[in-house]
Protein backbone atom coordinates (compact mmCIF):
# COMPACT_ATOMS: atom_id res chain seq x y z
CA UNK A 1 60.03 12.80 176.43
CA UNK A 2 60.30 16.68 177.18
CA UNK A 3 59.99 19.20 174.85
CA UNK A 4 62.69 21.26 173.70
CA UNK A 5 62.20 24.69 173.01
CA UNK A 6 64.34 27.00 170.44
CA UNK A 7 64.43 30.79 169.83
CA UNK A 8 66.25 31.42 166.20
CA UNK A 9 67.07 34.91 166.55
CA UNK A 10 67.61 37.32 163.55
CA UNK A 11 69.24 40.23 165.01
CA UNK A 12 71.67 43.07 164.06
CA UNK A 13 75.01 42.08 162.71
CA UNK A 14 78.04 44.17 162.45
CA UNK A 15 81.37 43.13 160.52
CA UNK A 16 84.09 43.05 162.72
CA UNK A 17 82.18 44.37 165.58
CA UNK A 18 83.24 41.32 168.15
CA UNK A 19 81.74 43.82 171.11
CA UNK A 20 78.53 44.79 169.31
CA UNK A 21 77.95 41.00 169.09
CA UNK A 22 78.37 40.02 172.39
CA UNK A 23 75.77 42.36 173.41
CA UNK A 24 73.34 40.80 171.38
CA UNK A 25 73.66 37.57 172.42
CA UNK A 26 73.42 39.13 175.76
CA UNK A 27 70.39 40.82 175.78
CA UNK A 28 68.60 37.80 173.46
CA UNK A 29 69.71 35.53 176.46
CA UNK A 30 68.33 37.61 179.18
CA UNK A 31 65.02 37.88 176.77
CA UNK A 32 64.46 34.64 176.05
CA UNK A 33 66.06 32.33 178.84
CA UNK A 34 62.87 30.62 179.01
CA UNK A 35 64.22 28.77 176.00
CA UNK A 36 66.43 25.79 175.85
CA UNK A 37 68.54 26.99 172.96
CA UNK A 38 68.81 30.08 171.17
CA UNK A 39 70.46 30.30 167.85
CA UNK A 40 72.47 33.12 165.68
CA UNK A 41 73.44 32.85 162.37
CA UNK A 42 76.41 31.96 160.04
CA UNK A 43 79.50 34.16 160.95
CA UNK A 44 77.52 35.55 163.85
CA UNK A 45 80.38 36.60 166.25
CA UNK A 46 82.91 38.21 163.53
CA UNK A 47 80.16 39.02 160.78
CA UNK A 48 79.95 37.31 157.41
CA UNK A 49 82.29 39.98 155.67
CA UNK A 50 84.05 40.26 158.71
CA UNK A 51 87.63 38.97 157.50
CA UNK A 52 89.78 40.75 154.95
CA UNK A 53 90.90 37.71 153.23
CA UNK A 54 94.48 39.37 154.41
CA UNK A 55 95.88 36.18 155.99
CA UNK A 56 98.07 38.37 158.56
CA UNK A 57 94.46 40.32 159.57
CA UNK A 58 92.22 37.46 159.82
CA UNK A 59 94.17 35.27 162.25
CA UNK A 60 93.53 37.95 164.72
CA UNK A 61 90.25 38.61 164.15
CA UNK A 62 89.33 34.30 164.18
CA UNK A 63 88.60 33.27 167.77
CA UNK A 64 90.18 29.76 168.99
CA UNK A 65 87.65 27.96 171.38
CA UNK A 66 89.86 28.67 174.59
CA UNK A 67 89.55 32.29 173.32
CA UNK A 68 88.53 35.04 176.31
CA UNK A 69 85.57 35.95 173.79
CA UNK A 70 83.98 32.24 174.23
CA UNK A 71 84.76 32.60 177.97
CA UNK A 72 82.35 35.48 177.69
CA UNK A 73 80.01 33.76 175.62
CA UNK A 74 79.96 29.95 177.69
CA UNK A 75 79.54 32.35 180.80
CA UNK A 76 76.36 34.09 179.18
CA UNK A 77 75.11 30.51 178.55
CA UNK A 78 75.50 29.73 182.37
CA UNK A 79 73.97 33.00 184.11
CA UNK A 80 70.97 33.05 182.08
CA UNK A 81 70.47 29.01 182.45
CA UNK A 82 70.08 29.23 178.34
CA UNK A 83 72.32 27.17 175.76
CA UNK A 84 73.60 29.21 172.56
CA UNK A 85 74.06 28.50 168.93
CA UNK A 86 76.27 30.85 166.81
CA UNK A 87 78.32 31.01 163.98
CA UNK A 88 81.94 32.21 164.10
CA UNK A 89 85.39 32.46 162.15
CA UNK A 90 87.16 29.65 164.10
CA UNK A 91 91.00 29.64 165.05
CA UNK A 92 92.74 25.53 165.51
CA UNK A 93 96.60 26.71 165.21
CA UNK A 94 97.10 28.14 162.21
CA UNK A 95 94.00 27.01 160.18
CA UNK A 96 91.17 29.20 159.76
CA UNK A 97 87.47 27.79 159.56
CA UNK A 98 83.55 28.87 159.36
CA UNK A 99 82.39 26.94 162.32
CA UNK A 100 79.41 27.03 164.19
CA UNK A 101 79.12 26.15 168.36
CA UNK A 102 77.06 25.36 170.72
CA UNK A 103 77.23 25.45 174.32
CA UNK A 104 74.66 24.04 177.06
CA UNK A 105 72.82 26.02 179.77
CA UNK A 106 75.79 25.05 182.09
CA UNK A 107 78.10 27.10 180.11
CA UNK A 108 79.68 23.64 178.23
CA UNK A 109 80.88 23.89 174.52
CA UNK A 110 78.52 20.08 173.81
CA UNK A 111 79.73 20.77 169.57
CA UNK A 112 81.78 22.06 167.08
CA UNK A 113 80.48 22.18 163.52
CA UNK A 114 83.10 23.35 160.42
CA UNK A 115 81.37 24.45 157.31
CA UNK A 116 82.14 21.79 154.32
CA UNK A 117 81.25 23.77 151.58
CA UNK A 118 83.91 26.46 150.63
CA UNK A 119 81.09 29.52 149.58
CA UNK A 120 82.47 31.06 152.57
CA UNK A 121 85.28 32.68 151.99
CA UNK A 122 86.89 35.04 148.72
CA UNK A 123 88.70 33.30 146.00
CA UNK A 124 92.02 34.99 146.97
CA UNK A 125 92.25 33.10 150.39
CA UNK A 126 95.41 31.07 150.70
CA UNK A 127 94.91 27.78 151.76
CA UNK A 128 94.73 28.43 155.61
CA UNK A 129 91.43 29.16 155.21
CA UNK A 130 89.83 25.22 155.41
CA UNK A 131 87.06 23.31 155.39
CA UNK A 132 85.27 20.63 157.66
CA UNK A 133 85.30 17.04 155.97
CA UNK A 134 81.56 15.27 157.34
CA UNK A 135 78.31 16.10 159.19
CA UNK A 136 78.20 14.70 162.45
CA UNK A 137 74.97 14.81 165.33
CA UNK A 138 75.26 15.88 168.67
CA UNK A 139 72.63 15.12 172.00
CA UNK A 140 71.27 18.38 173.77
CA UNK A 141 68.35 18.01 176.38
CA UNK A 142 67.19 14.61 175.13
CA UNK A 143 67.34 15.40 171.48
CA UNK A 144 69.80 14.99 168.68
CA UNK A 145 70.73 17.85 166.66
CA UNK A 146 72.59 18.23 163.40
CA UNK A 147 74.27 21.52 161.64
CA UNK A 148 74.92 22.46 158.13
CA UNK A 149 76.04 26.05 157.24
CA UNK A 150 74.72 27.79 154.57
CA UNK A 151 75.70 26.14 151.34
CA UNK A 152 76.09 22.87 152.98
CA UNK A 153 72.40 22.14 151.99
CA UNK A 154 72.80 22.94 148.63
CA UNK A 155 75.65 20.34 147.61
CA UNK A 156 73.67 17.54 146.31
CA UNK A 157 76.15 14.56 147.40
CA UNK A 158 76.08 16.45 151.04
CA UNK A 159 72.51 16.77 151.22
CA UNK A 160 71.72 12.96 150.76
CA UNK A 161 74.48 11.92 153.54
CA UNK A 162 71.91 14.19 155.46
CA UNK A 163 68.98 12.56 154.49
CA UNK A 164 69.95 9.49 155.76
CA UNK A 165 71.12 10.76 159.49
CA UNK A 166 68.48 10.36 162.27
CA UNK A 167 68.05 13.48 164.51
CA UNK A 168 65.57 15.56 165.90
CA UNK A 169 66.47 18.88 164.38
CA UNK A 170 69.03 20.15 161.98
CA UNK A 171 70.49 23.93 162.80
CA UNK A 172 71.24 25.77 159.40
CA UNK A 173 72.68 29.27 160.16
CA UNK A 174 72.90 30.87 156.84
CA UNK A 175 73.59 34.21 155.29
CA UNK A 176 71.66 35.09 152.81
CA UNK A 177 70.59 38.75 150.66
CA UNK A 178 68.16 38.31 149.13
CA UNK A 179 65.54 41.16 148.59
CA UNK A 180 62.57 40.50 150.50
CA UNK A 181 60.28 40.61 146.95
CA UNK A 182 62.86 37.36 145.51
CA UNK A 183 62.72 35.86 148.73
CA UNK A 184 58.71 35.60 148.60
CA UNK A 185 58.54 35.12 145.07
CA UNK A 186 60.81 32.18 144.13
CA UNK A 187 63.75 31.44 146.89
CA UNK A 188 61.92 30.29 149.70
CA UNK A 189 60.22 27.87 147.82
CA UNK A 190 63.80 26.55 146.47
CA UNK A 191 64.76 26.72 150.41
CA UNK A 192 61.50 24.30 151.49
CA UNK A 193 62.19 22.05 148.58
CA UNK A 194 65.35 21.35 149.69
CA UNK A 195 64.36 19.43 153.17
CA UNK A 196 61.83 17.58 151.16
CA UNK A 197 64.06 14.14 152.37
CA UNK A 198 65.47 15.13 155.42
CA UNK A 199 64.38 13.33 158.28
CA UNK A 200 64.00 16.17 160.78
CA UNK A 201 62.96 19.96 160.83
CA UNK A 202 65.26 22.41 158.93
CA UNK A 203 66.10 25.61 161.38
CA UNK A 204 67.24 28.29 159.10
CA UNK A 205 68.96 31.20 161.16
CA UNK A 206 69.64 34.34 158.72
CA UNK A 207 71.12 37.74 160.14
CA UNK A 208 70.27 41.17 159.80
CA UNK A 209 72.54 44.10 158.32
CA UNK A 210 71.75 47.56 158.17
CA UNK A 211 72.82 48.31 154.44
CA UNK A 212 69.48 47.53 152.13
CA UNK A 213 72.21 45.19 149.77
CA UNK A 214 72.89 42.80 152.70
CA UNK A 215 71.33 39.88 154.56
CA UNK A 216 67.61 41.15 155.51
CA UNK A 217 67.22 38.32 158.35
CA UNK A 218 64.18 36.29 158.81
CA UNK A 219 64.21 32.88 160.44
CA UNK A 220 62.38 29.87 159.10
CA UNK A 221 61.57 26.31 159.93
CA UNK A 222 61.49 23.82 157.27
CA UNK A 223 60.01 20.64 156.83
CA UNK A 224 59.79 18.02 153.95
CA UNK A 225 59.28 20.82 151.60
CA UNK A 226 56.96 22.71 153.81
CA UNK A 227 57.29 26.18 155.42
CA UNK A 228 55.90 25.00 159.47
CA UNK A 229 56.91 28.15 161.18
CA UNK A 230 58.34 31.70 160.32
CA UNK A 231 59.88 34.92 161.13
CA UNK A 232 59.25 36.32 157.59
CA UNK A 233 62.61 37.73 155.90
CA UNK A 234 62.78 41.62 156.14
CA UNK A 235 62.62 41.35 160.45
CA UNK A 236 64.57 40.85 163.10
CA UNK A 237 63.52 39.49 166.22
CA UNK A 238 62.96 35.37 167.76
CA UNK A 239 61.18 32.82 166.16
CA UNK A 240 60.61 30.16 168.91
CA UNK A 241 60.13 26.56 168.04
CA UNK A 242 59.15 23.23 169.70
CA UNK A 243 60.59 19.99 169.32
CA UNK A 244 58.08 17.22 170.78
């Protein structure tokens, strides 16, 4: 059985900043190729407030998966022999969704994840703006991996269909803002207690803004209620990880 090795990177996020994006995901790639995966967080490519909630705006700024943008992003996979998690504001006609992907180290998209939980998006979105319906698993390497965005873990009826799926890792890119004092204090202990029944390690993937009110990154790896590794909130950077 080989090991599989994952970098959760917490890095600098800018709404509506497709470009700035890329970049990152470029130069964490080239860093860290000596991983098997390396994973972004929720909203990743467009930013979490990077719609308008302007139906005419956002269907521009959403990327379908035959977009130029994933070209870019399957071909940074390929070149630097590295697969790549990341959340993104997801195009399919005229529906909108909060989707994460991941593509292999041959530059393949191997999974599509929609968020189920609507936190995503503002209460004046029309109904274009959608949800996915069920959790699903996926193989990479040798091992079987699982998403859930954000909120996902937090809906009780979703978290025990999770509980009872078998994989080797679950992938949770999140946003989340809290201050790094309520973090320590009280939420990450909500966060561990959460994965106290799943089956599998819990990879939370938070992102990094520059405004002190926003997400303060931090990447963490939970397991049955248990903090097992971390990148504490408040940094940016790669938290690597290995599945046996």
């Amino acid at each position: 059985v080989m090991k599989m090795k994952l970098g959760l990177v917490s890095c600098l996020v800018k709404d509506n900043d497709i470009e700035h994006q890329l970049k990152q995901i470029e130069r964490y790639t080239s860093l860290n190729h000596n991983c098997d995966l390396i994973c972004f967080g929720e909203s990743f490519l467009q930013g979490f407030d990077g719609l308008t909630w302007n139906y005419g705006e956002d269907i521009e700024r959403a990327v379908a998966i035959d977009d130029p943008v994933i070209d870019a992003v399957r071909e940074l996979a390929k070149t630097s022999n590295c697969g790549i998690s990341f959340g993104f504001v997801e195009r399919d006609k005229s529906s909108l969704y909060s989707s994460n992907m991941v593509i292999d180290s041959y530059g393949e998209v191997v999974d599509i994840f929609r968020r189920i939980t609507p936190g995503w998006k503002e209460p004046k979105a029309n109904n274009m703006y959608k949800e996915g319906q069920e959790f699903h698993t996926f193989k990479y390497t040798d091992k079987v991996l699982g998403t859930a965005i954000c909120g996902d873990i937090w809906d009780d009826h979703l978290l025990k269909c999770l509980e009872g799926m078998e994989m080797d890792a679950l992938l949770w890119p999140v946003y989340i803002d809290y201050s790094v004092s309520q973090w320590n204090e009280l939420a990450q202990k909500e966060y561990a207690e959460r994965t106290r029944n799943l089956p599998c390690p819990v990879l939370m993937i938070n992102s990094f803004y520059a405004d002190n009110n926003r997400a303060k990154g931090g990447c963490y790896v939970f397991h049955q209620n248990r903090i097992v590794a971390a990148l504490p909130l408040g940094n940016t950077g790669v938290l690597e990880f290995e599945l046996d």
